[in-house]
Protein backbone atom coordinates (compact mmCIF):
# COMPACT_ATOMS: atom_id res chain seq x y z
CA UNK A 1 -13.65 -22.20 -29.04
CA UNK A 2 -13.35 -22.24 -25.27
CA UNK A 3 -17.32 -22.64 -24.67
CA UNK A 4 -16.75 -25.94 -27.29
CA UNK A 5 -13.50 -27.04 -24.97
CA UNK A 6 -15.72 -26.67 -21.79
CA UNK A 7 -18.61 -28.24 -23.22
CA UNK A 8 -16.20 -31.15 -24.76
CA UNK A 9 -14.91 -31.72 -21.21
CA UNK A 10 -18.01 -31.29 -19.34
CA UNK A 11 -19.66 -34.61 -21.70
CA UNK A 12 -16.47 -36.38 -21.42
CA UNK A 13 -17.04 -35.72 -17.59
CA UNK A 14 -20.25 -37.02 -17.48
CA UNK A 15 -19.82 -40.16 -19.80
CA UNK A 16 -16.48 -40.91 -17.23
CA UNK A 17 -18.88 -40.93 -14.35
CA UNK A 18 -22.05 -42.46 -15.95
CA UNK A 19 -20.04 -45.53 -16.57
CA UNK A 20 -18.82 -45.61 -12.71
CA UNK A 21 -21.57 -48.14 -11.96
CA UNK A 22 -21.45 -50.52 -14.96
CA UNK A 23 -17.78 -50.79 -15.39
CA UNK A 24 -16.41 -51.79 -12.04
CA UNK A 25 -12.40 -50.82 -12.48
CA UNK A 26 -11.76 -47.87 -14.85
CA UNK A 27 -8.80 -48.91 -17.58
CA UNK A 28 -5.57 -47.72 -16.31
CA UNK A 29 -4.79 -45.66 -19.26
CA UNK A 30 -7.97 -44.05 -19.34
CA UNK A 31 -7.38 -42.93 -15.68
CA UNK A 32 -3.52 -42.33 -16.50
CA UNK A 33 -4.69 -39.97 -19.79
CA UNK A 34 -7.24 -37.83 -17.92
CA UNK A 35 -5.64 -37.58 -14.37
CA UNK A 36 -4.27 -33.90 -15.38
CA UNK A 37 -7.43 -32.71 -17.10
CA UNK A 38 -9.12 -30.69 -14.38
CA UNK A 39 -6.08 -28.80 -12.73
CA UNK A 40 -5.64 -28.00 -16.86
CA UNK A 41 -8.87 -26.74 -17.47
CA UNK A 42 -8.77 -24.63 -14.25
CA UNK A 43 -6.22 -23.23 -15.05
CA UNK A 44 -6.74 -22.29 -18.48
CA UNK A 45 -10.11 -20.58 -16.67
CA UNK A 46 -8.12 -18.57 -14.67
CA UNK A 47 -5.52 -17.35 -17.03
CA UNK A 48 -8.56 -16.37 -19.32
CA UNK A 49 -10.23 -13.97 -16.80
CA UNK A 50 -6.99 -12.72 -15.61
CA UNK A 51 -5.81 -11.71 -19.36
CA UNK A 52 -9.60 -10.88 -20.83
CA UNK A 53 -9.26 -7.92 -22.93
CA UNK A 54 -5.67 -7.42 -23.60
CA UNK A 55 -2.19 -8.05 -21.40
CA UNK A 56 -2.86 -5.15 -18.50
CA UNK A 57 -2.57 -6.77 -15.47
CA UNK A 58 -3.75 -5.56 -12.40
CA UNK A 59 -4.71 -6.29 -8.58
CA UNK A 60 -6.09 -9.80 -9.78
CA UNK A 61 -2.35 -11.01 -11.08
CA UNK A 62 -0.81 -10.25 -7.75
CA UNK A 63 -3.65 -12.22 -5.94
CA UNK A 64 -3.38 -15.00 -8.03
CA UNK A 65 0.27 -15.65 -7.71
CA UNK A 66 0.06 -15.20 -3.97
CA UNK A 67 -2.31 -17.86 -3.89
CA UNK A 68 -0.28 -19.71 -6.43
CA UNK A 69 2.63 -19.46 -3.97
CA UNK A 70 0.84 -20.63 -1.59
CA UNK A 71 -0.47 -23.36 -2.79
CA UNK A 72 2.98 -24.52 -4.16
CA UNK A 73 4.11 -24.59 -0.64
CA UNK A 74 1.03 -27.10 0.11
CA UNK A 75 -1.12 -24.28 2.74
CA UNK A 76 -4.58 -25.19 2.91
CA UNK A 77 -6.58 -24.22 -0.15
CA UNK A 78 -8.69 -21.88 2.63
CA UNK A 79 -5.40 -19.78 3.71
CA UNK A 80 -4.53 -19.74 -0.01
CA UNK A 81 -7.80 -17.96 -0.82
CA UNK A 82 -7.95 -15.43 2.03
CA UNK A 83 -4.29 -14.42 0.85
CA UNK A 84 -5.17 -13.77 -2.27
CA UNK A 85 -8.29 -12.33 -1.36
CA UNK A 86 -6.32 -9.98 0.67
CA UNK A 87 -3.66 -9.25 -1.21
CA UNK A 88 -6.04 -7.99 -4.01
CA UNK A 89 -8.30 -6.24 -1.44
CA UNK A 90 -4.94 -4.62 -0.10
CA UNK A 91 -3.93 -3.50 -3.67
CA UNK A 92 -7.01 -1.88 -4.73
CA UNK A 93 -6.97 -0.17 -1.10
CA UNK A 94 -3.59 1.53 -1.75
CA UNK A 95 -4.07 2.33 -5.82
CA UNK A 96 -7.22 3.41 -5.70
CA UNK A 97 -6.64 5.85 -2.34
CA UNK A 98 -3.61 7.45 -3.98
């Protein structure tokens, strides 16, 4: 189901941008409907890895809500990433030494 979402999205994607050059002005409601498509999609990604094979979170749910945090607070998407990265690096450093 999620390979047929992705794939679903991906066409729609590429039908959205073949048209770029022989419509000159996108409808409004077209642009209105799939303005929050992407961030969605992303974020159903992320959740999917993050949960894959059962509820048992680990370093990966703490980095991803730093960067979360982060990014709510509008830091560059660069500082958000190191965070994270960091955070999980820092984790894995202090469970996996003990």
């Amino acid at each position: 189901m999620t390979w047929l979402l992705i794939g679903g999205l991906a066409l729609a994607t590429f039908a959205l941008r073949g048209t770029g050059p022989v419509l000159p002005r996108i409808p409004e409601t077209l642009t209105q409907r799939t303005t929050g498509l992407a961030p969605a999609l992303l974020a159903a990604l992320v959740m999917s890895q993050l949960v894959t094979g059962g509820w048992h979170p680990d370093v990966k749910a703490a980095a991803v809500a730093v960067a979360a945090a982060l990014a709510a607070v509008r830091a560059p998407l660069l500082a958000s990433v190191i965070a994270g990265a960091a955070v999980a690096a820092g984790l894995r450093l202090l469970l996996h030494a003990a």
